[in-house]
N, C-alpha and C. Protein backbone atom coordinates (compact mmCIF):
# COMPACT_ATOMS: atom_id res chain seq x y z
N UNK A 1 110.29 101.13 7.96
CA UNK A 1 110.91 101.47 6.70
C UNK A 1 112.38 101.12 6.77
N UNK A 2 112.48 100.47 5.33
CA UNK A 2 114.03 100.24 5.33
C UNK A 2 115.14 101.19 5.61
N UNK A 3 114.82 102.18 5.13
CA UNK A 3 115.93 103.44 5.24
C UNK A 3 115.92 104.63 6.43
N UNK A 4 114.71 104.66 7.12
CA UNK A 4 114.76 105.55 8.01
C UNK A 4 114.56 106.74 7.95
N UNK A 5 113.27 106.82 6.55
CA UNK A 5 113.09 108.23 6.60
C UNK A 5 112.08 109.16 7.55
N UNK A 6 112.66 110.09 7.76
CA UNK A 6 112.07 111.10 8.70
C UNK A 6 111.04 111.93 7.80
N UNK A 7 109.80 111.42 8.92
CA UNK A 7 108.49 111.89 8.20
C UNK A 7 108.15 113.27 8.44
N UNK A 8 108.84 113.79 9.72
CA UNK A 8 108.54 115.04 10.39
C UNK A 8 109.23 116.05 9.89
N UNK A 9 110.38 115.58 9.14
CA UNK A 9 111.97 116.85 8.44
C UNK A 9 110.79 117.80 7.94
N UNK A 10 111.55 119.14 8.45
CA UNK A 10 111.15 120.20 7.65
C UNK A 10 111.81 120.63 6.52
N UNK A 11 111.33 121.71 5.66
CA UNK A 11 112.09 122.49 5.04
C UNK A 11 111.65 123.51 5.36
N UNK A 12 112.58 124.67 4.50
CA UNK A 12 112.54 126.06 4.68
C UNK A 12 110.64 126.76 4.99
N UNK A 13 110.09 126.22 4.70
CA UNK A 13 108.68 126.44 4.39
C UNK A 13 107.76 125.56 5.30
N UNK A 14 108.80 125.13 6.21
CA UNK A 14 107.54 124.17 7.04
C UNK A 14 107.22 123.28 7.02
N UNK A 15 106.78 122.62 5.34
CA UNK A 15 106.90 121.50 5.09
C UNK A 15 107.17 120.00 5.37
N UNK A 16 106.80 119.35 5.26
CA UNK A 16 106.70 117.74 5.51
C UNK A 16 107.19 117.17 4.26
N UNK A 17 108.02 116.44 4.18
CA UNK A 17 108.25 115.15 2.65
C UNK A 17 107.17 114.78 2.43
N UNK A 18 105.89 114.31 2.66
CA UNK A 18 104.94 113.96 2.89
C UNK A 18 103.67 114.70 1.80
N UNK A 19 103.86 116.16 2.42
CA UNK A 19 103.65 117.29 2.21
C UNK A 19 103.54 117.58 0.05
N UNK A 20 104.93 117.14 0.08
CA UNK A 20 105.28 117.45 -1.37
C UNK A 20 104.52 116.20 -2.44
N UNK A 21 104.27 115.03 -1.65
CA UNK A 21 103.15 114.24 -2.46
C UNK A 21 102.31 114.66 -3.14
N UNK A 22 101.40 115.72 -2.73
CA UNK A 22 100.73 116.37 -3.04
C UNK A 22 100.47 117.93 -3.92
N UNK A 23 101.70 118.55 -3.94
CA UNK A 23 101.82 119.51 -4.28
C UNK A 23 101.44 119.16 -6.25
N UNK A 24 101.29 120.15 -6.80
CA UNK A 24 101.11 120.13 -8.12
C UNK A 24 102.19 119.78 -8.88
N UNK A 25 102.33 118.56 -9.68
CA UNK A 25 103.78 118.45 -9.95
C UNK A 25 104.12 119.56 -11.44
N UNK A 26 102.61 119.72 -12.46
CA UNK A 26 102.97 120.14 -13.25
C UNK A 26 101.71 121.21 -13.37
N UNK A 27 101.75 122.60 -13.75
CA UNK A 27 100.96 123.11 -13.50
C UNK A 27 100.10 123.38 -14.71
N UNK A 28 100.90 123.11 -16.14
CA UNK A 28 99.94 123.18 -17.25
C UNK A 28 98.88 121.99 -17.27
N UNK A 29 98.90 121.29 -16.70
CA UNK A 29 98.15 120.36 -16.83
C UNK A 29 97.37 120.13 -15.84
N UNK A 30 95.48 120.07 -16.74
CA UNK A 30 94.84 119.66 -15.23
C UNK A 30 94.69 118.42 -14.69
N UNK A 31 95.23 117.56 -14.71
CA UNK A 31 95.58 116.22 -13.63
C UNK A 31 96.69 115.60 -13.76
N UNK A 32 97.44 115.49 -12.50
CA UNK A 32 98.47 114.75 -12.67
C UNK A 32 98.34 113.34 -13.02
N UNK A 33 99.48 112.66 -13.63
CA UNK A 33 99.19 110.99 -14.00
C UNK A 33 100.08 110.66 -12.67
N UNK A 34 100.38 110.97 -11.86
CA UNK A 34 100.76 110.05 -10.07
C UNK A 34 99.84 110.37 -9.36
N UNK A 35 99.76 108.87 -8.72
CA UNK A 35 99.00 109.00 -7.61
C UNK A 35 99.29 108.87 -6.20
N UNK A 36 99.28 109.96 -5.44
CA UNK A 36 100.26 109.52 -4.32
C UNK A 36 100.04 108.70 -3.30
N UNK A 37 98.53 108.23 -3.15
CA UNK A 37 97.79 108.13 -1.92
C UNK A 37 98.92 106.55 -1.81
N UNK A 38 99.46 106.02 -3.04
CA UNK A 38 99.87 104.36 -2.64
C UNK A 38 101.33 104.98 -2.02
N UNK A 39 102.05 105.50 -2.31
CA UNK A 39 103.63 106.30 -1.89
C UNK A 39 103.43 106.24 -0.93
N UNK A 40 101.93 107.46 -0.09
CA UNK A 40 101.63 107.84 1.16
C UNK A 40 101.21 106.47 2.03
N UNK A 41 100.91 105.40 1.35
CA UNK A 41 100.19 104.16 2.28
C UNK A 41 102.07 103.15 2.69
N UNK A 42 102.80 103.44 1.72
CA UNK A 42 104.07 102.86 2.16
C UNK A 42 104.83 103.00 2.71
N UNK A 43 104.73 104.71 3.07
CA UNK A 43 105.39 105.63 3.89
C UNK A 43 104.63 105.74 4.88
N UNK A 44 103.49 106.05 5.42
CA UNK A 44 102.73 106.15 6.63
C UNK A 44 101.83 104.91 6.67
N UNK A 45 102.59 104.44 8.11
CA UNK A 45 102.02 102.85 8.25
C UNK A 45 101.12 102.96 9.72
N UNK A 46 100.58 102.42 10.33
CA UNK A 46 100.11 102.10 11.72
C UNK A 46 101.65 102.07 12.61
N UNK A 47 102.72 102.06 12.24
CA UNK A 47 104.11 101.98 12.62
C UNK A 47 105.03 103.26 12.62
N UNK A 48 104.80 103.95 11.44
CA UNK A 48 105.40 105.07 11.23
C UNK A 48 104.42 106.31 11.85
N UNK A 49 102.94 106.32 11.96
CA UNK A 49 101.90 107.37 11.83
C UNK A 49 102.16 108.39 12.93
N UNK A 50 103.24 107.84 14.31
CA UNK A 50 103.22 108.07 15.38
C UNK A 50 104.33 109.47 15.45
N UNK A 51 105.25 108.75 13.90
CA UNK A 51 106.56 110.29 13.89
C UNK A 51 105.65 111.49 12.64
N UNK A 52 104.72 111.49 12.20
CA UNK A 52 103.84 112.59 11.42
C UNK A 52 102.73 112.81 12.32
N UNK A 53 102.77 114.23 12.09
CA UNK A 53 102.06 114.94 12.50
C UNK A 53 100.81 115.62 11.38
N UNK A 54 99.17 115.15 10.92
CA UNK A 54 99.15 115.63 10.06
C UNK A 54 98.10 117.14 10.10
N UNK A 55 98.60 117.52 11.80
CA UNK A 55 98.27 118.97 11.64
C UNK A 55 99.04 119.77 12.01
N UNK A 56 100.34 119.76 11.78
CA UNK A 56 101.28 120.40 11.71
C UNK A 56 100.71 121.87 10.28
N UNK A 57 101.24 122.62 11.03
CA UNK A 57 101.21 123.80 9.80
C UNK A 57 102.69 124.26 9.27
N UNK A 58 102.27 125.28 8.21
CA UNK A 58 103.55 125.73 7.54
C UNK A 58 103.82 126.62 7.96
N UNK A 59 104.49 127.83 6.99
CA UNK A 59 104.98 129.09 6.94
C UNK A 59 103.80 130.00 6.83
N UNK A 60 102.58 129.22 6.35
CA UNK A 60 101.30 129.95 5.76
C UNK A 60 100.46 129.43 6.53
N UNK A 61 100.56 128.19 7.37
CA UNK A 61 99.54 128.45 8.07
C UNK A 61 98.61 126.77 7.67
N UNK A 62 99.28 126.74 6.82
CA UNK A 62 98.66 125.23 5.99
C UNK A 62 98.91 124.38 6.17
N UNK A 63 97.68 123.01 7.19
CA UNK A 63 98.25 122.16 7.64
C UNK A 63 98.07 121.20 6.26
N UNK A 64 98.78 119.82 6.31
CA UNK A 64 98.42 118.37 5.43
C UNK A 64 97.18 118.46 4.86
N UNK A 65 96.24 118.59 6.20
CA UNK A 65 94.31 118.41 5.88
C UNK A 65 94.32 119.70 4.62
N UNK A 66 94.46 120.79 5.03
CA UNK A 66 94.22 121.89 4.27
C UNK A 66 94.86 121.32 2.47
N UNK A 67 95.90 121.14 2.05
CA UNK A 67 96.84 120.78 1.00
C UNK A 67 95.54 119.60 0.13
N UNK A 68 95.39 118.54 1.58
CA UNK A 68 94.33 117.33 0.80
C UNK A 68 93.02 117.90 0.47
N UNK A 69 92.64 118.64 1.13
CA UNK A 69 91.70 119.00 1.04
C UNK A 69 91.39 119.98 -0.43
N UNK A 70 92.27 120.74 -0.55
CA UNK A 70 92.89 121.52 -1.91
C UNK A 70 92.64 120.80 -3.08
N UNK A 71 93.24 119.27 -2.84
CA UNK A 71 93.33 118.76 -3.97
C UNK A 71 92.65 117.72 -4.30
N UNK A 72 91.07 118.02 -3.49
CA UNK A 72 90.34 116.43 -3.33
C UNK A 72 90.68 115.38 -2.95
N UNK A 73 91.90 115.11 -1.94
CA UNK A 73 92.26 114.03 -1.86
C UNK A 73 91.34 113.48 -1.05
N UNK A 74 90.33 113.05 -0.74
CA UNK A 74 88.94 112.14 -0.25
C UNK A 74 89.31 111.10 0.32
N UNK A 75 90.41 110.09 -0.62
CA UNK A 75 90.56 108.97 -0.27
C UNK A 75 92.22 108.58 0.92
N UNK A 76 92.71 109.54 0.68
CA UNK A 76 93.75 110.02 1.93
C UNK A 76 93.18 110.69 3.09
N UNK A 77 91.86 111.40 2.78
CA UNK A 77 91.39 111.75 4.09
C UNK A 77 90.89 110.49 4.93
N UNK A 78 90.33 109.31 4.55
CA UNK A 78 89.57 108.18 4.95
C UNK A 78 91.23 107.19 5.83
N UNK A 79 91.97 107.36 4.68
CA UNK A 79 93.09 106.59 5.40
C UNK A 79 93.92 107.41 6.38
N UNK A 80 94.02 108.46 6.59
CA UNK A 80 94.74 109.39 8.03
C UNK A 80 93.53 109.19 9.01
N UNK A 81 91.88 108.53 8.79
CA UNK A 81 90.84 108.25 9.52
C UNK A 81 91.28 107.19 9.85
N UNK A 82 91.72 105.92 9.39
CA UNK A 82 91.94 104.70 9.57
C UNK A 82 93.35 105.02 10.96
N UNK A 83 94.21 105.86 10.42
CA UNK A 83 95.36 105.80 11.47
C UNK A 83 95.36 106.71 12.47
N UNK A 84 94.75 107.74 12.39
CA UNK A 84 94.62 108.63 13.75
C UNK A 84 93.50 108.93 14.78
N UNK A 85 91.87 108.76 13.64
CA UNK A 85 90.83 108.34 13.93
C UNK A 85 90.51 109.93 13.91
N UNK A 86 89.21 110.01 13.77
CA UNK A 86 88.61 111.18 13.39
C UNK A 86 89.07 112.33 14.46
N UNK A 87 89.08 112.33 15.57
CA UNK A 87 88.98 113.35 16.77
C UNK A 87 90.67 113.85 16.64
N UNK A 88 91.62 113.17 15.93
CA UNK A 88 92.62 113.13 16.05
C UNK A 88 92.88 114.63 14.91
N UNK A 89 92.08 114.61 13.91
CA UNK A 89 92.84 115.12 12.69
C UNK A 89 92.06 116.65 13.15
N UNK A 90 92.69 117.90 13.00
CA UNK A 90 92.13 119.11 13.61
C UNK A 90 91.37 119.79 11.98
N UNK A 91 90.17 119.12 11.51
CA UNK A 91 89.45 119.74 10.23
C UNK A 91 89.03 121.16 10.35
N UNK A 92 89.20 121.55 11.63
CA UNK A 92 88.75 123.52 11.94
C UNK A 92 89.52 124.38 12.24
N UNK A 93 91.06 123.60 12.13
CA UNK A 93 92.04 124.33 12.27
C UNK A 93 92.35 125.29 11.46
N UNK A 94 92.69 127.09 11.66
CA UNK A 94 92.66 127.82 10.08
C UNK A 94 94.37 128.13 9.73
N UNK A 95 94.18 128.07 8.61
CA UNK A 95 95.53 128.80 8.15
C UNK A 95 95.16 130.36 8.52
N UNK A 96 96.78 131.06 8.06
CA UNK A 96 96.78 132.76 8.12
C UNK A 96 95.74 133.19 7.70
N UNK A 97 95.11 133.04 6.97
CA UNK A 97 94.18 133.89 6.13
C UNK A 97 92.60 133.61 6.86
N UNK A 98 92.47 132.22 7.92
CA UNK A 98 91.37 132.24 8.47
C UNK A 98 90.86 131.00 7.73
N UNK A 99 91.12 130.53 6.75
CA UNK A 99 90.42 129.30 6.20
C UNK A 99 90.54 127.94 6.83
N UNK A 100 89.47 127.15 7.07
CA UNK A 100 89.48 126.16 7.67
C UNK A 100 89.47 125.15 6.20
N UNK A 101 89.60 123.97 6.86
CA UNK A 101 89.54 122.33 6.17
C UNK A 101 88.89 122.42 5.05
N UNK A 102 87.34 122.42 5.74
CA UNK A 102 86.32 122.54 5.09
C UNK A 102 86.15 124.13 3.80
N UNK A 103 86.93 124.58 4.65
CA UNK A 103 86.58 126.33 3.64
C UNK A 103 87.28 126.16 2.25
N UNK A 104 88.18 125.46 2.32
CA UNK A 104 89.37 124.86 0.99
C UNK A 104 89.17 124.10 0.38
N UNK A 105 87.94 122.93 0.84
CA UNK A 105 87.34 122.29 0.05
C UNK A 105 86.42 122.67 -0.57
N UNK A 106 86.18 123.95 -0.16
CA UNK A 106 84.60 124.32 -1.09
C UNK A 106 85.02 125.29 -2.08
């Protein structure tokens, strides 16, 4: 990346830049018109994949998987498959409350 952004920066909450791709941008509405997965493919490369972590958790306990998983992201789960490879990404890991990957998707 041209500029050198840090994929790992936290914020107050734990958080990843990364992280906020995903978050709900607008809440009256049920679908957002962005799509982040192309942002996320320009920002996390086979080059960059090595400074993100995408089972890092938050303040709550909520890793990346958990957030994608939240929000159907299907086709970001296939591409963090492409760069870390399945054994890599922790899908049974729980947040505070005990919920796994899978429990947030259902």
């Amino acid at each position: 990346m041209k500029h050198n952004v840090d994929l790992a920066a936290l914020d107050f909450k734990q958080r990843t830049p990364l992280r906020y791709l995903y978050l709900k941008k607008n809440k009256s509405f049920e679908f957002d018109f962005f799509e982040p997965l192309q942002t996320l493919k320009i920002l996390l490369t086979p080059a960059t994949a090595q400074s993100f972590s995408p089972n890092l958790q938050d303040i709550s306990g909520k890793s990346f998987l958990h957030v994608l998983a939240q929000r159907g992201a299907w086709e970001t789960f296939e591409y963090l498959i492409t760069l870390y490879g399945k054994d890599e990404l922790k899908v049974n890991q729980t947040d505070y409350t005990g919920n796994t990957v899978l429990a947030v998707a259902i």
